[in-house]
C-alpha atoms as a PDB file:
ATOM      1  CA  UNK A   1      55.521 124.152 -21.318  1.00  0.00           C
ATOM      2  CA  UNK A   2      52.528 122.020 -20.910  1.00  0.00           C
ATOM      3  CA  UNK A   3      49.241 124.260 -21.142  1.00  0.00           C
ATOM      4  CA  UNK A   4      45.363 123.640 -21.090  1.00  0.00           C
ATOM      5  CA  UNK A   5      43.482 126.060 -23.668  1.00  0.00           C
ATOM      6  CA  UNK A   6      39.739 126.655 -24.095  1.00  0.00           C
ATOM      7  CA  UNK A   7      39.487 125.898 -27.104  1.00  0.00           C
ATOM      8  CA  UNK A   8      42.004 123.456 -28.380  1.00  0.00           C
ATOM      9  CA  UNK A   9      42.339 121.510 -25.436  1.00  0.00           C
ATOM     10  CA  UNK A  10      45.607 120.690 -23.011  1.00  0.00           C
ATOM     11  CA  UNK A  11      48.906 119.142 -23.455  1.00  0.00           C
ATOM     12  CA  UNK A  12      48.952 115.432 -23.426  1.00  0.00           C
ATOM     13  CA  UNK A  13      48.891 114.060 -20.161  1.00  0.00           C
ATOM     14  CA  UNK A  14      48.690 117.445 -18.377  1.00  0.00           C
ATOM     15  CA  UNK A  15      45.122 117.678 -17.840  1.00  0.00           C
ATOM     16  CA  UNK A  16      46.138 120.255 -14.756  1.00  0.00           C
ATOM     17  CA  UNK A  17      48.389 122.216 -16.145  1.00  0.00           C
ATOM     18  CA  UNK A  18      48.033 126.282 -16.594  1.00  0.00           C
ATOM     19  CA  UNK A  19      46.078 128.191 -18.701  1.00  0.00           C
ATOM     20  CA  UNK A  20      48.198 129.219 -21.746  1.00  0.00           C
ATOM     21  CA  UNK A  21      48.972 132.983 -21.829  1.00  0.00           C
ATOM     22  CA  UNK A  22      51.139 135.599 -23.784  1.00  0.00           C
ATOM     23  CA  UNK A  23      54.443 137.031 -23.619  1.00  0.00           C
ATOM     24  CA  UNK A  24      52.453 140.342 -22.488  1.00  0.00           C
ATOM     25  CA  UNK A  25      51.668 138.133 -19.029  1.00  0.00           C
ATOM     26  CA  UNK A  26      55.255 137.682 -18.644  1.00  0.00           C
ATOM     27  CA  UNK A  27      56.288 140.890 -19.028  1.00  0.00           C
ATOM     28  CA  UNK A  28      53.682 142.410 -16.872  1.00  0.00           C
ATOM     29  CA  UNK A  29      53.947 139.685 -14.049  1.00  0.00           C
ATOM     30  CA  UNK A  30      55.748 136.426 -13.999  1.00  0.00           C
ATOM     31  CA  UNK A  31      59.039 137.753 -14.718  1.00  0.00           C
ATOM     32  CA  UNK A  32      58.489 139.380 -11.039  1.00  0.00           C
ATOM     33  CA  UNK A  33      57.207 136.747  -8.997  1.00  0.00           C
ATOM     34  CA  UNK A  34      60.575 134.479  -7.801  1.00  0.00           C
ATOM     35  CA  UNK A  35      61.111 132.993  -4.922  1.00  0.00           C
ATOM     36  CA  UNK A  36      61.030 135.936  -2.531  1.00  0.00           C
ATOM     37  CA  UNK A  37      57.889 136.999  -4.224  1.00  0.00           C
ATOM     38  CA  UNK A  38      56.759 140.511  -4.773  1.00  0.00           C
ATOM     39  CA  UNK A  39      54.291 142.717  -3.220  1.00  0.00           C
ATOM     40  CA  UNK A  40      51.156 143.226  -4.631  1.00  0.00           C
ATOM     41  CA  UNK A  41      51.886 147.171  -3.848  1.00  0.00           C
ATOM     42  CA  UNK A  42      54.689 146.762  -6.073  1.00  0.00           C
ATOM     43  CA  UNK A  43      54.267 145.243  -8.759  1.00  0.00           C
ATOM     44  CA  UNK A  44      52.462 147.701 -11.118  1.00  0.00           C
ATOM     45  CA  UNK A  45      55.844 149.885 -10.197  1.00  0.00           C
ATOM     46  CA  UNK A  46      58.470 147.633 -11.413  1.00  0.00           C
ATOM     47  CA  UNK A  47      56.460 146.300 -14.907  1.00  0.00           C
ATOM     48  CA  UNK A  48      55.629 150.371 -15.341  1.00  0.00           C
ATOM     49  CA  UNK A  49      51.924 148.237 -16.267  1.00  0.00           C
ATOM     50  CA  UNK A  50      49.020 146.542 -14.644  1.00  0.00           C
ATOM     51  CA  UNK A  51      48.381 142.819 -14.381  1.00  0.00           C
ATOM     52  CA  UNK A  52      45.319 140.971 -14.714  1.00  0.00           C
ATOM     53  CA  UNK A  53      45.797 139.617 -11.260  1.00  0.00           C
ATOM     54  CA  UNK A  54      43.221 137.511 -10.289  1.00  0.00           C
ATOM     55  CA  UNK A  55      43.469 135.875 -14.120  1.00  0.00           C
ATOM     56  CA  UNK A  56      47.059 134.980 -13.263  1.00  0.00           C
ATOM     57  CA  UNK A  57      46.000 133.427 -10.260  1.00  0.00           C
ATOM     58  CA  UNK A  58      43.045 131.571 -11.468  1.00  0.00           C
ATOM     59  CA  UNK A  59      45.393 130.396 -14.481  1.00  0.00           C
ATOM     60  CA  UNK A  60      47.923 128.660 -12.099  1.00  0.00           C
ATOM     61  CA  UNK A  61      50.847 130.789 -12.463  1.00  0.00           C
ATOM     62  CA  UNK A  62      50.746 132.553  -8.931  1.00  0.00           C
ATOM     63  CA  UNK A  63      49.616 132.873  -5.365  1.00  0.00           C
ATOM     64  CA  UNK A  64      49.095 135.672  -3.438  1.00  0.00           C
ATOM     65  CA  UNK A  65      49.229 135.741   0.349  1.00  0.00           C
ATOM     66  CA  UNK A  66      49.666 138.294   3.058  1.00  0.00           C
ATOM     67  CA  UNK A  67      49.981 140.735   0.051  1.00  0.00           C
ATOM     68  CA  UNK A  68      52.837 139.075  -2.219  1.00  0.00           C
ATOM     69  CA  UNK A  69      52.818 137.475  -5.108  1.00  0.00           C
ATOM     70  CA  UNK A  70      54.668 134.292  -5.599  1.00  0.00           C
ATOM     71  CA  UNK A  71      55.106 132.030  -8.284  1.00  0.00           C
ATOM     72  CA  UNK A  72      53.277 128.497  -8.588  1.00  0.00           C
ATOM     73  CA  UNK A  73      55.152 125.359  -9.273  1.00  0.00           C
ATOM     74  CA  UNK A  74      53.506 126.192 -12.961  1.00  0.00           C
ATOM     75  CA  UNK A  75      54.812 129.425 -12.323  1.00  0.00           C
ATOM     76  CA  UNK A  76      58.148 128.584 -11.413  1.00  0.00           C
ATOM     77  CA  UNK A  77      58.368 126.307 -14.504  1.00  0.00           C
ATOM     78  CA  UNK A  78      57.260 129.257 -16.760  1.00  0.00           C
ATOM     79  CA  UNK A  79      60.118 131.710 -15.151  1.00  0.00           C
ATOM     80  CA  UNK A  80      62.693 128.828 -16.027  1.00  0.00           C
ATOM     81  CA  UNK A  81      61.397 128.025 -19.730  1.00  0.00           C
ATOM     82  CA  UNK A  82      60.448 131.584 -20.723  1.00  0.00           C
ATOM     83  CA  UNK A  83      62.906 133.560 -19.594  1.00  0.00           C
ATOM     84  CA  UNK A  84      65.641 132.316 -21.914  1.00  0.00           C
ATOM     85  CA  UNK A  85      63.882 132.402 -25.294  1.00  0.00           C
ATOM     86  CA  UNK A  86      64.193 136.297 -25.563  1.00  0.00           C
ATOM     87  CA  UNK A  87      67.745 135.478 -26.428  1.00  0.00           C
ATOM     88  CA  UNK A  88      66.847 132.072 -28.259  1.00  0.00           C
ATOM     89  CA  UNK A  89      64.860 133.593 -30.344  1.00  0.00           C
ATOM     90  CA  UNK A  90      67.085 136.803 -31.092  1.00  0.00           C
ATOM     91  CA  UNK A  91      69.442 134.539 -32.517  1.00  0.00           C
ATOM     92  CA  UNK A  92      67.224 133.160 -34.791  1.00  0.00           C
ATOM     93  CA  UNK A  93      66.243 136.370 -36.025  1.00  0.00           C
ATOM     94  CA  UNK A  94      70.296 137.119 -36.395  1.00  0.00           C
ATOM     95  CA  UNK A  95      70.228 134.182 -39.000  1.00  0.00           C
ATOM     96  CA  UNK A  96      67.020 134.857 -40.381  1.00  0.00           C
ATOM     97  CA  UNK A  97      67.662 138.515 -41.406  1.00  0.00           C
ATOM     98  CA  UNK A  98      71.296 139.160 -40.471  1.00  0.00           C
ATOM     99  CA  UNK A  99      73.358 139.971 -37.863  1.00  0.00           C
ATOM    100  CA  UNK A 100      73.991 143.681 -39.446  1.00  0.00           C
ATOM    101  CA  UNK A 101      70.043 144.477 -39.836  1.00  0.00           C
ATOM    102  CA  UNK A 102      69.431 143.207 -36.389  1.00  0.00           C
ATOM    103  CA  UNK A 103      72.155 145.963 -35.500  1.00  0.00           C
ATOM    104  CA  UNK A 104      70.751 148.366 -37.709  1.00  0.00           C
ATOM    105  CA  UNK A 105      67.178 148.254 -36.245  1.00  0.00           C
ATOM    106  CA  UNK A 106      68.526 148.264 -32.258  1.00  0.00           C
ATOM    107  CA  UNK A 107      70.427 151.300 -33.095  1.00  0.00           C
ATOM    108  CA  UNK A 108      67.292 152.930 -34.927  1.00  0.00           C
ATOM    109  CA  UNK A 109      64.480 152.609 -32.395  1.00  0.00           C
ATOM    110  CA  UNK A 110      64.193 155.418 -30.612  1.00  0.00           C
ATOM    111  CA  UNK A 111      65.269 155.795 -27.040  1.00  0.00           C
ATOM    112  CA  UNK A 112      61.566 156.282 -25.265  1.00  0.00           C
ATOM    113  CA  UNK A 113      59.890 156.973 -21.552  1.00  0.00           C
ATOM    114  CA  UNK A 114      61.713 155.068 -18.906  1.00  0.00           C
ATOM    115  CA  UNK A 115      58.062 155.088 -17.996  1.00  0.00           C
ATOM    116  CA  UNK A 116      56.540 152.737 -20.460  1.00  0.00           C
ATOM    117  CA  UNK A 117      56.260 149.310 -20.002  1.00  0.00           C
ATOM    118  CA  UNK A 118      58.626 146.273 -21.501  1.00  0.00           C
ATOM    119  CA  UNK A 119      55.180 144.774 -23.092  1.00  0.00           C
ATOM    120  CA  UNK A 120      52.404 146.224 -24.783  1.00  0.00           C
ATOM    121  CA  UNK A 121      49.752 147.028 -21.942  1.00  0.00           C
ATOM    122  CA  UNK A 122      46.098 145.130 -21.825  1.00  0.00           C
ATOM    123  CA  UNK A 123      43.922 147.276 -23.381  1.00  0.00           C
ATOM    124  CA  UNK A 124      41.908 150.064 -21.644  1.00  0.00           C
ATOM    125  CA  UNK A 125      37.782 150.639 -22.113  1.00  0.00           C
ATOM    126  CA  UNK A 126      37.254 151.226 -26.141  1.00  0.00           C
ATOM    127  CA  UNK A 127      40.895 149.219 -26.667  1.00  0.00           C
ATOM    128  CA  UNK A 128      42.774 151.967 -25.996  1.00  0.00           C
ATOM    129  CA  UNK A 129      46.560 152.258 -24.963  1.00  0.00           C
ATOM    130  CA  UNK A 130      47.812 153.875 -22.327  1.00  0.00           C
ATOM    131  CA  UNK A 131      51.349 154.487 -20.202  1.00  0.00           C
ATOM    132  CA  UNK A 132      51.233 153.803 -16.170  1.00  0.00           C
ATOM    133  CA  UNK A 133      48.485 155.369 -14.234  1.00  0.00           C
ATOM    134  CA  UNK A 134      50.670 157.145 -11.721  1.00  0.00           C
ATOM    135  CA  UNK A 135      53.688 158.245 -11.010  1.00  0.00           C
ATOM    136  CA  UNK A 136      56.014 154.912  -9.910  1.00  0.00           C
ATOM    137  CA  UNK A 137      57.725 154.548  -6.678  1.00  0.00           C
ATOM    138  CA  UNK A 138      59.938 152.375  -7.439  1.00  0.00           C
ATOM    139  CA  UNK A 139      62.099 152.490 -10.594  1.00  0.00           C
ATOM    140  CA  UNK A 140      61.548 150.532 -13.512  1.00  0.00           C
ATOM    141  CA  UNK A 141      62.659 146.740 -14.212  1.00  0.00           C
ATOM    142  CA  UNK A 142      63.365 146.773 -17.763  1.00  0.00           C
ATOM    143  CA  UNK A 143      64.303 144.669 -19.897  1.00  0.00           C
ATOM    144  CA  UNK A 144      66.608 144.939 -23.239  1.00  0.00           C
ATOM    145  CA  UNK A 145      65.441 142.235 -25.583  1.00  0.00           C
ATOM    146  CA  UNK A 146      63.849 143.029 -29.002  1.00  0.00           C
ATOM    147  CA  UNK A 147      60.110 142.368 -27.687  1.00  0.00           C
ATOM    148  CA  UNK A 148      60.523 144.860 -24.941  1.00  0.00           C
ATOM    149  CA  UNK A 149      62.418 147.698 -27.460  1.00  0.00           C
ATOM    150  CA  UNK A 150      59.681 147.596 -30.274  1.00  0.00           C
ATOM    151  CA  UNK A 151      56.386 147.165 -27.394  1.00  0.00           C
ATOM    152  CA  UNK A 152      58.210 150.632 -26.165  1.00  0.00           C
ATOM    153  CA  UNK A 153      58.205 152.543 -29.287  1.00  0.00           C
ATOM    154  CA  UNK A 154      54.658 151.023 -30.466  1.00  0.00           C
ATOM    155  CA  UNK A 155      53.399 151.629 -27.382  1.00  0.00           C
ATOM    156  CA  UNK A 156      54.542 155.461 -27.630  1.00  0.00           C
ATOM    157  CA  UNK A 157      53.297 156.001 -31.449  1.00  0.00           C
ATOM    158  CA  UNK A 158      49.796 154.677 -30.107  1.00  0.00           C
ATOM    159  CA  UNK A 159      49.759 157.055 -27.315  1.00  0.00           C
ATOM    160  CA  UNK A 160      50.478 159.701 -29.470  1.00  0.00           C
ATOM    161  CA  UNK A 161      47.947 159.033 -31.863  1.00  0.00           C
ATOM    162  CA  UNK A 162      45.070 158.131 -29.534  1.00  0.00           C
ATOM    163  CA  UNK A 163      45.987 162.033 -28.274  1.00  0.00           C
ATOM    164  CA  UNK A 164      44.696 163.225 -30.588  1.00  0.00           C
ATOM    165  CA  UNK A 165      41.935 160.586 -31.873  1.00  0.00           C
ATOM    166  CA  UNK A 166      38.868 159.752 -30.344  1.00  0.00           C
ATOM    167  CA  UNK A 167      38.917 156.071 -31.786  1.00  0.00           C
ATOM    168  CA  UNK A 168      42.057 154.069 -30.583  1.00  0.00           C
ATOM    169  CA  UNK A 169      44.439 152.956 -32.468  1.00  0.00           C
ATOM    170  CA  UNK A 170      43.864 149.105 -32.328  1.00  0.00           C
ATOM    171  CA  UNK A 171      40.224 149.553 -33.689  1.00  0.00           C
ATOM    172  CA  UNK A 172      41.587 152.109 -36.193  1.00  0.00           C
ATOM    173  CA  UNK A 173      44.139 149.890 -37.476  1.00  0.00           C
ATOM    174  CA  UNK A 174      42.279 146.370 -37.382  1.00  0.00           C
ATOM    175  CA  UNK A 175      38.850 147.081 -37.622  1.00  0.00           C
ATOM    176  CA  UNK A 176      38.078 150.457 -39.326  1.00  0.00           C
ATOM    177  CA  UNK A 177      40.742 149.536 -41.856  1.00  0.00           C
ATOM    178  CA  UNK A 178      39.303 146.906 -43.830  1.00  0.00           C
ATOM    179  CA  UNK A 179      35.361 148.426 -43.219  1.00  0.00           C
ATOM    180  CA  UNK A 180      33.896 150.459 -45.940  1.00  0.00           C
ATOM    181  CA  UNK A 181      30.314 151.644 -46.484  1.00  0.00           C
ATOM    182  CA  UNK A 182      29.678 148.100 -48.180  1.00  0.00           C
ATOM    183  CA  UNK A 183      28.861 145.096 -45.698  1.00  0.00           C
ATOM    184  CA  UNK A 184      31.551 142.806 -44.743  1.00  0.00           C
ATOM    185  CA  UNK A 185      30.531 139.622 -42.964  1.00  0.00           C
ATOM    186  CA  UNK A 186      31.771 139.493 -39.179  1.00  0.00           C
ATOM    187  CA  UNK A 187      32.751 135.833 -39.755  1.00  0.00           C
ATOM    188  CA  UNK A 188      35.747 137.373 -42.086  1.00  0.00           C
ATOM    189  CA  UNK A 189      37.017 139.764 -40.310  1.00  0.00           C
ATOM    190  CA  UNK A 190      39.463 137.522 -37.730  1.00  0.00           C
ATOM    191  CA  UNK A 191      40.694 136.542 -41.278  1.00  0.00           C
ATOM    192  CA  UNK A 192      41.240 140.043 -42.645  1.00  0.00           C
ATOM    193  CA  UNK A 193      42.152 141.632 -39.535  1.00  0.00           C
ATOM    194  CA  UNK A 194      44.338 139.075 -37.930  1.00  0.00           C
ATOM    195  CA  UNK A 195      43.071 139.695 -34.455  1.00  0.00           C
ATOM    196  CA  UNK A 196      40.300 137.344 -32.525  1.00  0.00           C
ATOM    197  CA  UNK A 197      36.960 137.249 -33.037  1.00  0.00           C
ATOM    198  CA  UNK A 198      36.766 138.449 -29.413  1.00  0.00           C
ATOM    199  CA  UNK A 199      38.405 141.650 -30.109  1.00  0.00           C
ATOM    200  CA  UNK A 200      36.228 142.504 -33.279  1.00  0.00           C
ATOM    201  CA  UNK A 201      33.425 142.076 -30.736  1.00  0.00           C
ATOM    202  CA  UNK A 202      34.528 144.352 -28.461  1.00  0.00           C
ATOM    203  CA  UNK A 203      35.503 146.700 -31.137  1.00  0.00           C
ATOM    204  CA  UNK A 204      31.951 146.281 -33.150  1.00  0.00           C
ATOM    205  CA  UNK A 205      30.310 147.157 -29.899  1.00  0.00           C
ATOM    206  CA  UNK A 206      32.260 150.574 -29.159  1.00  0.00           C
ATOM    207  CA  UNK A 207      32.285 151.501 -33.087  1.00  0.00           C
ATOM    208  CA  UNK A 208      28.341 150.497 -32.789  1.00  0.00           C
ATOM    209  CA  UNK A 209      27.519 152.842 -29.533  1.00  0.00           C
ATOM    210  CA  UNK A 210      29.223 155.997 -31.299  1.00  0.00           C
ATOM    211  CA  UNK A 211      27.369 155.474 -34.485  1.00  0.00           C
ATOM    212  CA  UNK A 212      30.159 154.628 -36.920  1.00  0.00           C
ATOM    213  CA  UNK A 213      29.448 151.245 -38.066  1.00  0.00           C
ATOM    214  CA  UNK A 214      26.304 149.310 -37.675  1.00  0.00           C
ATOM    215  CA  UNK A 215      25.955 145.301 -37.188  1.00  0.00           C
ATOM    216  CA  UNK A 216      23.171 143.296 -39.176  1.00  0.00           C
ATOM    217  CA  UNK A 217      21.684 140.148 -40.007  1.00  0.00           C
ATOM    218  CA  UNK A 218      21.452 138.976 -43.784  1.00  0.00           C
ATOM    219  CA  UNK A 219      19.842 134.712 -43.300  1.00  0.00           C
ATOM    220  CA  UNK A 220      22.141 133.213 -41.263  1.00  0.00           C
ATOM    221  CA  UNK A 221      25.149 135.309 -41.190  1.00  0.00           C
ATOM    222  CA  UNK A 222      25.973 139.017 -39.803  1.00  0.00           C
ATOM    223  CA  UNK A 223      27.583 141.621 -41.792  1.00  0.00           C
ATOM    224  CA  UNK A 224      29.262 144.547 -40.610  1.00  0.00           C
ATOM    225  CA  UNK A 225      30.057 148.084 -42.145  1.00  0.00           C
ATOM    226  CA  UNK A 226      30.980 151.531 -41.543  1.00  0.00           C
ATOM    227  CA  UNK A 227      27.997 154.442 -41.274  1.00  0.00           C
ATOM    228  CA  UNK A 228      28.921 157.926 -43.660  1.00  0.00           C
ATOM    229  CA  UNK A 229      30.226 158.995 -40.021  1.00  0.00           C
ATOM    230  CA  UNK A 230      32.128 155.852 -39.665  1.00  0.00           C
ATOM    231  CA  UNK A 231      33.586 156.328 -43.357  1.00  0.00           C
ATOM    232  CA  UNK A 232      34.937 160.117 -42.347  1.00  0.00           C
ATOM    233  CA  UNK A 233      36.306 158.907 -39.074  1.00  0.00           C
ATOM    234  CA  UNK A 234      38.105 156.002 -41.313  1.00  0.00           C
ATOM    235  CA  UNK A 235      39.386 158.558 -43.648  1.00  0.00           C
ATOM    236  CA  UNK A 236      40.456 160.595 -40.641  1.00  0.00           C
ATOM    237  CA  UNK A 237      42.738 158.186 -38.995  1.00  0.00           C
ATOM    238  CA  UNK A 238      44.421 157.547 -42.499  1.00  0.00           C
ATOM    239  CA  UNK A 239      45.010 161.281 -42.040  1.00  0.00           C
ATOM    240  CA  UNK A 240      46.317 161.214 -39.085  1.00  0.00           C
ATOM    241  CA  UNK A 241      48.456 158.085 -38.980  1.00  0.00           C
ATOM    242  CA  UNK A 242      50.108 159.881 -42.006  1.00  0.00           C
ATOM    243  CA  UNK A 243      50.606 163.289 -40.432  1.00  0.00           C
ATOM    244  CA  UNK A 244      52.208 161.093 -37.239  1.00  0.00           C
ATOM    245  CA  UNK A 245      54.589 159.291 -39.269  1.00  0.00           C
ATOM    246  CA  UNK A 246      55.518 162.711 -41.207  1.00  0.00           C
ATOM    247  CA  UNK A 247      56.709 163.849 -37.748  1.00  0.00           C
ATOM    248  CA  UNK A 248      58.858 160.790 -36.666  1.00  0.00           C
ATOM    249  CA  UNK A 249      60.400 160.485 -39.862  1.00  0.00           C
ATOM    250  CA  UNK A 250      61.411 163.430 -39.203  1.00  0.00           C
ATOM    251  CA  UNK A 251      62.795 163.078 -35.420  1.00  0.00           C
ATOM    252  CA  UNK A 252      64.029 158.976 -36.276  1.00  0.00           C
ATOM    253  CA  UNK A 253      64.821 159.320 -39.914  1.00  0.00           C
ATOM    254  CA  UNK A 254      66.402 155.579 -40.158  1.00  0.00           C
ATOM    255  CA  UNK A 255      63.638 153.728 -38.123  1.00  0.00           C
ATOM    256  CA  UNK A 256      61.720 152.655 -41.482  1.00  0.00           C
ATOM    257  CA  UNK A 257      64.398 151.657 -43.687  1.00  0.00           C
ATOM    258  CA  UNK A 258      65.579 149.742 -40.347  1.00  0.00           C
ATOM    259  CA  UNK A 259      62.079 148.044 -39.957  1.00  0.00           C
ATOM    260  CA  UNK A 260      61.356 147.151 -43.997  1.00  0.00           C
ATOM    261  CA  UNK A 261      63.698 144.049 -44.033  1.00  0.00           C
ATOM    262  CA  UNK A 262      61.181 142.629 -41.542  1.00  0.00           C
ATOM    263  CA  UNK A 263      58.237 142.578 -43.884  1.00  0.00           C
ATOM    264  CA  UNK A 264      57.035 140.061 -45.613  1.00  0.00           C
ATOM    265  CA  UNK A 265      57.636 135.914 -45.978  1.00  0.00           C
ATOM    266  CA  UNK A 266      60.863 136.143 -43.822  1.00  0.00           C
ATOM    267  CA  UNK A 267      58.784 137.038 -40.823  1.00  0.00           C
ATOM    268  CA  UNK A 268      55.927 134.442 -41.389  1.00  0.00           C
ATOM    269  CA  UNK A 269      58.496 131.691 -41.527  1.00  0.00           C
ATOM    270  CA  UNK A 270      58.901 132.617 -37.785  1.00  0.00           C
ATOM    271  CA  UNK A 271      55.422 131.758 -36.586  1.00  0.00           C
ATOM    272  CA  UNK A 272      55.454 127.562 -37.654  1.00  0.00           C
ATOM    273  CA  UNK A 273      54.097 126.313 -34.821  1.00  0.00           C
ATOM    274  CA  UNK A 274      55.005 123.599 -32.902  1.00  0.00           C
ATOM    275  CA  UNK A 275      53.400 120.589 -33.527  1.00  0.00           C
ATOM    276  CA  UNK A 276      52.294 120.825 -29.340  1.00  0.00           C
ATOM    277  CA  UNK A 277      51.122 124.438 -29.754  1.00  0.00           C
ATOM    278  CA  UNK A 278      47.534 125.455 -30.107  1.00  0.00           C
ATOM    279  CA  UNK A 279      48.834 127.781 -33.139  1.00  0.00           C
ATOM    280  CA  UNK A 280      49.361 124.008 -35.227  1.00  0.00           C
ATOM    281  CA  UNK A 281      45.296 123.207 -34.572  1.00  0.00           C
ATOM    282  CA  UNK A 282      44.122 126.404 -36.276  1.00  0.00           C
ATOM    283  CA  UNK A 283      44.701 127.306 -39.451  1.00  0.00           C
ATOM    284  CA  UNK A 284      47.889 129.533 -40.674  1.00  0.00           C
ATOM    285  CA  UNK A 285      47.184 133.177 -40.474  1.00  0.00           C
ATOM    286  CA  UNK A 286      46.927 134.936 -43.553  1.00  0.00           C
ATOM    287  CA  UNK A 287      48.082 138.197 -41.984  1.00  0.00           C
ATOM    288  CA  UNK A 288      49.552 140.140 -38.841  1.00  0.00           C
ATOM    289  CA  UNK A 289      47.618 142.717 -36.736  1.00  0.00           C
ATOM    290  CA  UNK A 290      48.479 146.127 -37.957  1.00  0.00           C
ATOM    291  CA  UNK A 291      48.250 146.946 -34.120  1.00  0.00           C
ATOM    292  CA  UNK A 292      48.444 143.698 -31.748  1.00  0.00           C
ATOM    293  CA  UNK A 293      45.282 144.352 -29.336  1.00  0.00           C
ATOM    294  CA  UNK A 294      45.953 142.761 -25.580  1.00  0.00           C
ATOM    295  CA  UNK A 295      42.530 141.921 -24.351  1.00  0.00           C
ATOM    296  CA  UNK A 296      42.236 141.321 -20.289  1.00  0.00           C
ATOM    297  CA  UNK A 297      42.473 137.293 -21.074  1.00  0.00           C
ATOM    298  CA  UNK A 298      46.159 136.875 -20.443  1.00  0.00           C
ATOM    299  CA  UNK A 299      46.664 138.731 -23.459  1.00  0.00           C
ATOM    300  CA  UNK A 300      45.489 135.518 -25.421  1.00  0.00           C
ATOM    301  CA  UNK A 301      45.693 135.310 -28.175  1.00  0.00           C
ATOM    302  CA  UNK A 302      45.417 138.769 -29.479  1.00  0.00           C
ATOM    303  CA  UNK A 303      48.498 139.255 -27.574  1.00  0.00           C
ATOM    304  CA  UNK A 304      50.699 136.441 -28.713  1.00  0.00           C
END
């Protein structure tokens, strides 16, 4: 799919082509806008999520007139590449890890809200989750690829933790999680964290405003670190992320021996980039987000 970045610059040759966005930005909208179009009205209904609209138009992928969203010729090009990997890349996983733990995990995830989306959603004020804002008129367009099972049940574990958290579950997970009392400079965290340094801005600056970690300047570079509040509301959501995985062991008892065989180098050796792809300009990632965190910008990259 030829793609323009900000920072890694466009496809050969393709100098107008789209913006590059995630899989969340597929899930959320171009899977919806054919040739008939949707309604704007309607479209939060179907993907059970909102959009970032007027990013998807000032990408390339859509138009909206009179109130309906159709696809660009970018667009339309996206809808015919995209759609099929789901399976593509299914199959891959079927030789990567087996056809019988491929089974075994399907069969294991647990069966959640018709409600929630087929993507994880883009992330609310202080990066938190969160299901569809009102009740749908329409009934849900989902779909039954691997993505769309595991955004489900990730999507409902966050919920249920940021219920009963006052940090989400993205900072928790990312940030919080490798901060201590002991100053960690801001230019390692992407590294540690495996999410952009966009999102550990945004998440400095809410962590910052409540008092549990503080931002500073040593020479040249900044350093980071959790306040004695910060350190108890760290040691909290350990608590809590245990206490929540006490209860669905208990209601999905084969979900983490289903999800083990997917740890580790065998997963990594899915992510070689394409030699086209911005991912083959930057250097390899050292490690996964514990909790991917879908920022506003198409989802990219935190999303992908």
């Amino acid at each position: 799919m030829p793609h323009r970045t900000t920072n890694h610059g466009s496809t050969s040759g393709a100098s107008h082509a789209p913006w590059l966005v995630s899989l969340v930005m597929w899930s959320n909208c171009i899977r919806f806008a054919g040739e008939e179009g949707v309604r704007v009205s309607e479209l939060e209904d179907l993907a059970r999520t909102p959009t970032n609209l007027n990013g998807m138009q000032r990408w390339g992928y859509i138009v909206v007139s009179d109130s309906v969203i159709r696809a660009t010729p970018a667009g339309r090009m996206a809808r015919e590449l995209w759609g099929p990997l789901f399976d593509v890349i299914e199959k891959r996983w079927e030789q990567r890890f087996g056809a019988d733990a491929i089974g075994r995990l399907r069969e294991s995830l647990p069966r959640t809200d018709a409600a929630l989306p087929d993507c994880l959603p883009i992330l609310g004020y202080g990066l938190f989750s969160r299901g569809p804002d009102r009740k749908p008129k329409l009934p849900a367009v989902h779909e039954d690829h691997l993505a769309a099972l595991l955004a489900r049940v990730l999507l409902a574990f966050a919920m249920e933790f940021e219920n009963e958290s006052e940090v989400s579950l993205a900072i928790c997970a990312n940030i919080v999680r490798v901060l201590d009392e002991k100053p960690v400079p801001v230019r390692d965290l992407p590294r540690l964290s495996g999410v952009s340094k966009e999102a550990i801005n945004v998440a400095l600056g809410f962590l910052g405003k409540r008092g549990l970690a503080v931002t500073e300047s040593a020479g040249r570079a900044k350093l980071a670190r959790l306040t004695p509040k910060g350190r108890e509301a760290r040691n909290e959501y350990l608590r809590r992320l245990a206490t929540i995985e006490t209860r669905w062991e208990s209601r999905y008892a084969k979900l983490r021996a289903a999800l083990e065989p997917f740890e580790g180098k065998a997963l990594f050796e899915g992510i070689e980039p394409h030699p086209g792809n911005w991912r083959a300009s930057v250097p390899k990632p050292e490690t996964l987000p514990h909790f991917p965190m879908v920022l506003h910008r198409g989802g990219f990259p935190d999303g992908s």
